[in-house]
C-alpha atoms as a PDB file:
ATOM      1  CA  UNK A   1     -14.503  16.237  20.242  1.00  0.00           C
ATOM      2  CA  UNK A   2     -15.032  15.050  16.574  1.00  0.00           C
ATOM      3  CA  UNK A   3     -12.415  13.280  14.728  1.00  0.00           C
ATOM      4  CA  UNK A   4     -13.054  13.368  10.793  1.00  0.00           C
ATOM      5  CA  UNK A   5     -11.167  10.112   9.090  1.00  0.00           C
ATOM      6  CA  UNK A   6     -10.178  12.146   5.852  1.00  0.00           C
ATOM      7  CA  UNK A   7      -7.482   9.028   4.565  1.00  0.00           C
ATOM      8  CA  UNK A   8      -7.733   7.246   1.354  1.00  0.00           C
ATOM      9  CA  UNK A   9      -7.190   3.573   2.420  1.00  0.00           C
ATOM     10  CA  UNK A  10      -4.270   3.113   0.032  1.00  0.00           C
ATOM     11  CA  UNK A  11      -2.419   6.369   0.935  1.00  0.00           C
ATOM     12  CA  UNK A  12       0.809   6.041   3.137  1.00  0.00           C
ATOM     13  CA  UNK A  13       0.081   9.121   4.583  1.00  0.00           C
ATOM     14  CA  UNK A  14      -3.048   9.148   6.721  1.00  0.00           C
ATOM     15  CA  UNK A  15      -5.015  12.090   7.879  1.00  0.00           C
ATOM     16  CA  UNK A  16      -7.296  13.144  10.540  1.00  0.00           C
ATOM     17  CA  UNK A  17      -9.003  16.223  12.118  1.00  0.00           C
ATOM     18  CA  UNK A  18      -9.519  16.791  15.252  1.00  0.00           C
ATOM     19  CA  UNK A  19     -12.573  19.495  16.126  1.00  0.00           C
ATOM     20  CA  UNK A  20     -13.971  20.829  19.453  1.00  0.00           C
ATOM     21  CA  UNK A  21     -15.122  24.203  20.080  1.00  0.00           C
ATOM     22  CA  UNK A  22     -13.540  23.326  23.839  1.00  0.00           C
ATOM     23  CA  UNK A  23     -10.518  23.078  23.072  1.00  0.00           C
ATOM     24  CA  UNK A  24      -9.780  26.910  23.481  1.00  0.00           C
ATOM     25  CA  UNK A  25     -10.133  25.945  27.390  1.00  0.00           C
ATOM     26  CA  UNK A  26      -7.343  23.900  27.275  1.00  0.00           C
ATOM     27  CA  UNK A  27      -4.918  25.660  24.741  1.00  0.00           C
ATOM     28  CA  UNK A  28      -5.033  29.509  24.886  1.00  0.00           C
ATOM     29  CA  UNK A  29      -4.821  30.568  21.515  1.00  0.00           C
ATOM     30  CA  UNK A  30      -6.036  34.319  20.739  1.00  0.00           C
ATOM     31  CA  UNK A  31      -6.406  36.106  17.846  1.00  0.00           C
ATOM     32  CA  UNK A  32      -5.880  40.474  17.368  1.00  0.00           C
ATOM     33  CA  UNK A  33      -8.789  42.050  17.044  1.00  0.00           C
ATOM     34  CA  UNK A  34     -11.696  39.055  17.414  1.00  0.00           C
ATOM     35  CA  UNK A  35     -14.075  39.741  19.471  1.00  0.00           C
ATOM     36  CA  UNK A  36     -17.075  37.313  20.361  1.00  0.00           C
ATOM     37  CA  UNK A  37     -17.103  33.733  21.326  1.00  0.00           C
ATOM     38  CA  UNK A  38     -14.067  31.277  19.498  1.00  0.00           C
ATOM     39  CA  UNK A  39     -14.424  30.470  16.732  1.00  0.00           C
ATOM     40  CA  UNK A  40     -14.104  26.774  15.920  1.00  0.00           C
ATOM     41  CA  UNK A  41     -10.382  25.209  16.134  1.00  0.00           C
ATOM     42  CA  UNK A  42      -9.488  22.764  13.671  1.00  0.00           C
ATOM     43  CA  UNK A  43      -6.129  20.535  14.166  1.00  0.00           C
ATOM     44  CA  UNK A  44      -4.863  18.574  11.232  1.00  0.00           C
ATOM     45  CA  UNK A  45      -2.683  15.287  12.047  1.00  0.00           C
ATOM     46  CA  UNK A  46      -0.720  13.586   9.016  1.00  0.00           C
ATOM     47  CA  UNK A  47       0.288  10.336  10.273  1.00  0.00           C
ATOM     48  CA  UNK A  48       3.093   8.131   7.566  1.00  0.00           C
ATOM     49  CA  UNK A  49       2.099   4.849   7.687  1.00  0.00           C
ATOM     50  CA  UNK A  50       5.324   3.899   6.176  1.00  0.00           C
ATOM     51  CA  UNK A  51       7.691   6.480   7.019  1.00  0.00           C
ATOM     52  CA  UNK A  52      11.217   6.042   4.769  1.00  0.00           C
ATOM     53  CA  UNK A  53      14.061   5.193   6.573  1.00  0.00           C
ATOM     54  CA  UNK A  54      16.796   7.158   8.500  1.00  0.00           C
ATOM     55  CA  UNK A  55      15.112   9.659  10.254  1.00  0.00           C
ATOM     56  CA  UNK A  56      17.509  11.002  13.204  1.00  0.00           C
ATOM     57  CA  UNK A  57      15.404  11.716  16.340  1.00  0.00           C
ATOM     58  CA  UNK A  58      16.037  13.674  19.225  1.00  0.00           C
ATOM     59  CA  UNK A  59      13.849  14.162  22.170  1.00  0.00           C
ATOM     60  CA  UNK A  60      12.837  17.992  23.756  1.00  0.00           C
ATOM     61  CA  UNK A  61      11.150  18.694  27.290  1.00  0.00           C
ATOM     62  CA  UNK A  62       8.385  20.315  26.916  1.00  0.00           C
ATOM     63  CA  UNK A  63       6.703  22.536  30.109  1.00  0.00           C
ATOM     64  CA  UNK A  64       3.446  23.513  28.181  1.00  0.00           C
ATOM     65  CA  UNK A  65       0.473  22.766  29.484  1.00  0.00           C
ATOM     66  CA  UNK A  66       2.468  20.532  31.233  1.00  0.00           C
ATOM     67  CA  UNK A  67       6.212  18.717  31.575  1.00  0.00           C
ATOM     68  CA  UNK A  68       6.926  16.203  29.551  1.00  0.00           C
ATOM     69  CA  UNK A  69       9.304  14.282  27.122  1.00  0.00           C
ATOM     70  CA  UNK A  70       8.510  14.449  23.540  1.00  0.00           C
ATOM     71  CA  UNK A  71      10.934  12.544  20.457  1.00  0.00           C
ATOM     72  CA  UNK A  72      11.403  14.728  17.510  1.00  0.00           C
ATOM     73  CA  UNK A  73      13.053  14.279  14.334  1.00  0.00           C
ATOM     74  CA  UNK A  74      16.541  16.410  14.109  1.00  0.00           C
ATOM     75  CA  UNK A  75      16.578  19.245  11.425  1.00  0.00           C
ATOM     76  CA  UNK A  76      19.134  17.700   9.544  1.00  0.00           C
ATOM     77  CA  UNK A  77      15.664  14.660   8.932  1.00  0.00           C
ATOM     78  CA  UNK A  78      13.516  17.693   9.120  1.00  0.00           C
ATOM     79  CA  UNK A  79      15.364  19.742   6.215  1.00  0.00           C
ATOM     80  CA  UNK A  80      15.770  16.404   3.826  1.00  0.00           C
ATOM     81  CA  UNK A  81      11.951  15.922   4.166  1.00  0.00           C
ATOM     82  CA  UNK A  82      12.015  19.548   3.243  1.00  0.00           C
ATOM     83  CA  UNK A  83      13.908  19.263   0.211  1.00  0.00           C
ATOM     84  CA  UNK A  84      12.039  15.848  -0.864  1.00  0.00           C
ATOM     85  CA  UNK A  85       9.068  18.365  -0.955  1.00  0.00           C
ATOM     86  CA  UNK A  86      11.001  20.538  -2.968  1.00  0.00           C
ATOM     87  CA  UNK A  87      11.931  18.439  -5.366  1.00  0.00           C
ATOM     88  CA  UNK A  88       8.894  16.349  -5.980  1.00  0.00           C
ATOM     89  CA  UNK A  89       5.901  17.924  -5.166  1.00  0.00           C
ATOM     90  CA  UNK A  90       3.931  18.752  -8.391  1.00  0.00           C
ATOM     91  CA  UNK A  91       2.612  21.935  -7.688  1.00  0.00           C
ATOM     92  CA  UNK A  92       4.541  25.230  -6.475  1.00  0.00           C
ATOM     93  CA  UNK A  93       4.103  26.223  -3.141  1.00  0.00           C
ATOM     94  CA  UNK A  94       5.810  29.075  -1.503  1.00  0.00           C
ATOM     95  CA  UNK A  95       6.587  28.334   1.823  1.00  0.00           C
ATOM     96  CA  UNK A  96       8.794  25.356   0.700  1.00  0.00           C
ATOM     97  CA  UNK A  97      10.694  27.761  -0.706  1.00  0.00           C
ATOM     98  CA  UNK A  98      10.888  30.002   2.456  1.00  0.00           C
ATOM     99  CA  UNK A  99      11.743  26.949   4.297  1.00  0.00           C
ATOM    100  CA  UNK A 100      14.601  26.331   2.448  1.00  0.00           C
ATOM    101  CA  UNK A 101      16.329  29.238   2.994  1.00  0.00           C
ATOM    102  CA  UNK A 102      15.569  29.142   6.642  1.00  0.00           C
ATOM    103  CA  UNK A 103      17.562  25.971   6.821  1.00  0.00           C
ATOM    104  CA  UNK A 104      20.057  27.083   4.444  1.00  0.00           C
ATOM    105  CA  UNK A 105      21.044  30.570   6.431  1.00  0.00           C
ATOM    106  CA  UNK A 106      21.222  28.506   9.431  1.00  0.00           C
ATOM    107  CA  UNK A 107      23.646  26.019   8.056  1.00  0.00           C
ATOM    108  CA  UNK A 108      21.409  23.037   8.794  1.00  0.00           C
ATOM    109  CA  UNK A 109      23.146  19.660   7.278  1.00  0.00           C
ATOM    110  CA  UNK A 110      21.044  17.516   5.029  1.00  0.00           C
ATOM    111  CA  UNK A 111      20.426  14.068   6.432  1.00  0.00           C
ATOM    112  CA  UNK A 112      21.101  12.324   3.061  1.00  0.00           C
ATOM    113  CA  UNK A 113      19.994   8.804   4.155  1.00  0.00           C
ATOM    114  CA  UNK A 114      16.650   9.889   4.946  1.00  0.00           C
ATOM    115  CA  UNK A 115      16.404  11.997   2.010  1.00  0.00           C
ATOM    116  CA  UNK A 116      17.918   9.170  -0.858  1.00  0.00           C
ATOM    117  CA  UNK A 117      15.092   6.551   1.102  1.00  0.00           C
ATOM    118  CA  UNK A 118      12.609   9.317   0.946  1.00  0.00           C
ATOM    119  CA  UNK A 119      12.810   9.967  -3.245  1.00  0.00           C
ATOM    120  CA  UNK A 120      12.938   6.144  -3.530  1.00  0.00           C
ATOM    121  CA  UNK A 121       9.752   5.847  -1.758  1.00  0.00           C
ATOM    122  CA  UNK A 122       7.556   8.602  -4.048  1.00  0.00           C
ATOM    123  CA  UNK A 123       7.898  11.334  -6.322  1.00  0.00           C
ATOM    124  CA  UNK A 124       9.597  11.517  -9.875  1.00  0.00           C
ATOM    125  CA  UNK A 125      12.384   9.656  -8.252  1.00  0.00           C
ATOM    126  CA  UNK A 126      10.655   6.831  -6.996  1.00  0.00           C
ATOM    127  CA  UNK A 127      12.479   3.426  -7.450  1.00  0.00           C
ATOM    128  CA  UNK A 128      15.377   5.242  -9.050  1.00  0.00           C
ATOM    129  CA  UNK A 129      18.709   3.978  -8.115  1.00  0.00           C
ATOM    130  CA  UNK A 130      20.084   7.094  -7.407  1.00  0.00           C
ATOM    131  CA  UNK A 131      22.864   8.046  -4.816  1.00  0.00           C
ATOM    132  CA  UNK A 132      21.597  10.932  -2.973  1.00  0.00           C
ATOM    133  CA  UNK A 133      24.664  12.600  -1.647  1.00  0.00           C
ATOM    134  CA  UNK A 134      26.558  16.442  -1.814  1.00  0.00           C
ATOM    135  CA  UNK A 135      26.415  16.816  -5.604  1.00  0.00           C
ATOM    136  CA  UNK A 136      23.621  14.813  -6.900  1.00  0.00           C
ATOM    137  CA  UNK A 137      21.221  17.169  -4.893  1.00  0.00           C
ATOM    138  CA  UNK A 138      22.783  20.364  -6.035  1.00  0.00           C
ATOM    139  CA  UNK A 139      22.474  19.168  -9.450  1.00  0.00           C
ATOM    140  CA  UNK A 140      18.770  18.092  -8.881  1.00  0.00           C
ATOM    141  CA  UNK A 141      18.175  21.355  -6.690  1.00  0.00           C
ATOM    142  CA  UNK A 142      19.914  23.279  -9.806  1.00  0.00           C
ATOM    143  CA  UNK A 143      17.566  21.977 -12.424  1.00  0.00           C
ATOM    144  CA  UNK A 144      14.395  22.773 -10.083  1.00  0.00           C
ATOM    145  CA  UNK A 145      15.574  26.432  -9.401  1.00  0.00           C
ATOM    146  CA  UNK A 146      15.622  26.738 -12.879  1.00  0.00           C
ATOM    147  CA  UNK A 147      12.296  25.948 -14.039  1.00  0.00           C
ATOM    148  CA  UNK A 148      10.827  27.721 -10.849  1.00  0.00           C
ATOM    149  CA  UNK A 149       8.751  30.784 -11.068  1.00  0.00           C
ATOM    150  CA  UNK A 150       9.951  32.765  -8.134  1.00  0.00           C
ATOM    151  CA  UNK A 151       7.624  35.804  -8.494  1.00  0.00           C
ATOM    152  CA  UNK A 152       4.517  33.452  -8.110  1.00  0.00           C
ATOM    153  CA  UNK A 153       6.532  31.168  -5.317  1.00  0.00           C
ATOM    154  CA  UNK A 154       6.821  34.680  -3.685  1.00  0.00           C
ATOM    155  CA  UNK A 155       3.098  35.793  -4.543  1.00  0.00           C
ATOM    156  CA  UNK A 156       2.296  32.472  -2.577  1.00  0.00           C
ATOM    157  CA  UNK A 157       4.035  32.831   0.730  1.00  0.00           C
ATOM    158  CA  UNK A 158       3.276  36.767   0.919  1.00  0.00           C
ATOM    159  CA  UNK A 159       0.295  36.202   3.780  1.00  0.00           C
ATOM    160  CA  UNK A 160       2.302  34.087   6.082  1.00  0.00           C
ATOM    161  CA  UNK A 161       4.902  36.932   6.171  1.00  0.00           C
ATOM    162  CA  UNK A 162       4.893  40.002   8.136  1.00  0.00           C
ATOM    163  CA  UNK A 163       4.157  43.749   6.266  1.00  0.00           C
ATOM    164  CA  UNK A 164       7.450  44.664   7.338  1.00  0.00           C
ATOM    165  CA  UNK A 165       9.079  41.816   5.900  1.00  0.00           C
ATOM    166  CA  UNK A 166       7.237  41.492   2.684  1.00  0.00           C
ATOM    167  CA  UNK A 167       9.571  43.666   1.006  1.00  0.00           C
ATOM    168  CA  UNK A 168      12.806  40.825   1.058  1.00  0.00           C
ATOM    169  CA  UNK A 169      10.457  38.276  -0.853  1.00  0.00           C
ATOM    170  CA  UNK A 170      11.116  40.694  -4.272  1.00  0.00           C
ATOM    171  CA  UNK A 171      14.673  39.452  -4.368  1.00  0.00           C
ATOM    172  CA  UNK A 172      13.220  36.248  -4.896  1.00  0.00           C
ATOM    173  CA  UNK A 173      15.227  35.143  -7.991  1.00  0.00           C
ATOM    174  CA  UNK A 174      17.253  32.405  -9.738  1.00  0.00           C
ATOM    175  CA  UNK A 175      20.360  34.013  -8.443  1.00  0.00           C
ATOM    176  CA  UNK A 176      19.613  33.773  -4.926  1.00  0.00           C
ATOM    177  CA  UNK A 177      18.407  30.287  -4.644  1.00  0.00           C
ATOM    178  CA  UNK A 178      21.379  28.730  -6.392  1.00  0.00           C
ATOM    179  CA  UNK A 179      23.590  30.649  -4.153  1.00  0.00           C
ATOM    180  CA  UNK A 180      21.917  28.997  -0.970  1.00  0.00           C
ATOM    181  CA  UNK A 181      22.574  25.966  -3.107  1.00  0.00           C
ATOM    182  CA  UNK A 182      26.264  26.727  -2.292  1.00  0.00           C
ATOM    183  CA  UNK A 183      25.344  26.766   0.940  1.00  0.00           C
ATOM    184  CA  UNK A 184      24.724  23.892   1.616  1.00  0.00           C
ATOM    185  CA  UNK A 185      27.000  20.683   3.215  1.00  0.00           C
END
């Protein structure tokens, strides 16, 4: 197996690949219609180095390829690191956008510790004293709606989505987003 150091010393986040044309034996991963030998499986790892405070963790058996104990963070951590994304990344991308309204249609809470420590540690917000609570994010989520393209956030997520499905991302509008706003607690 090859493991390919791709970090920039001074990042917090640091990355690695793992590569083996093996590891097909071990994980069964198939793909429609290839035919022929696997084709080479690459596995990205982002590691924080300096991960921002108040992640909730919960841990999950899992029985594949075999039992075991593994701690996860909780969706309410999961959705604030979510909407940290949203809010500061500096290019548009789709499936954060996609993301959000899985968590918002399934009434996920926002873990608002993790999320205020999270914009303090990088992004537009970074240092800010802010207090990162109910309304401060919808006004913050209100401001990004608004300057969002939806069509091309749409455009961008189309070939993770299934034909049939395709067809909900054209109601992909101002509207909609700042009504899942609403939604959430």
């Amino acid at each position: 197996m090859d493991i390919v150091d791709r970090s920039r010393t001074e990042a917090a986040v640091k990355l690695a690949f793992l590569k083996d044309d093996a590891i097909g034996k071990i994980l069964d991963f198939r793909y429609a219609g290839k035919k022929g030998p696997l084709a080479k499986i690459r596995i990205k790892l982002e590691i924080d180095a300096n991960p921002p405070l108040g992640s909730q963790e919960e841990r999950k058996v899992m029985d594949f390829p075999f039992l075991s104990v593994v701690t996860v963070q909780d969706l309410s951590t999961l959705f604030a690191g979510k909407l940290h994304a949203l809010l500061c990344r500096e290019y548009l991308k789709g499936r954060d956008w996609y993301d959000f309204l899985w968590y918002t249609a399934r009434g996920i809470p926002v873990n608002y510790a993790y999320l205020g420590s999270a914009l303090r540690q990088a992004g537009p917000y970074k240092d800010m004293d802010i207090h990162v609570d109910r309304p401060w994010l919808r006004g913050a989520l209100d401001h990004k709606i608004r300057e969002t393209d939806f069509k091309r956030a749409a455009l961008d997520v189309m070939r993770f989505i299934a034909p049939a499905l395709q067809s909900s991302l054209e109601l992909w509008s101002e509207v909609v987003f700042l009504q899942q706003v609403e939604k959430i607690g």
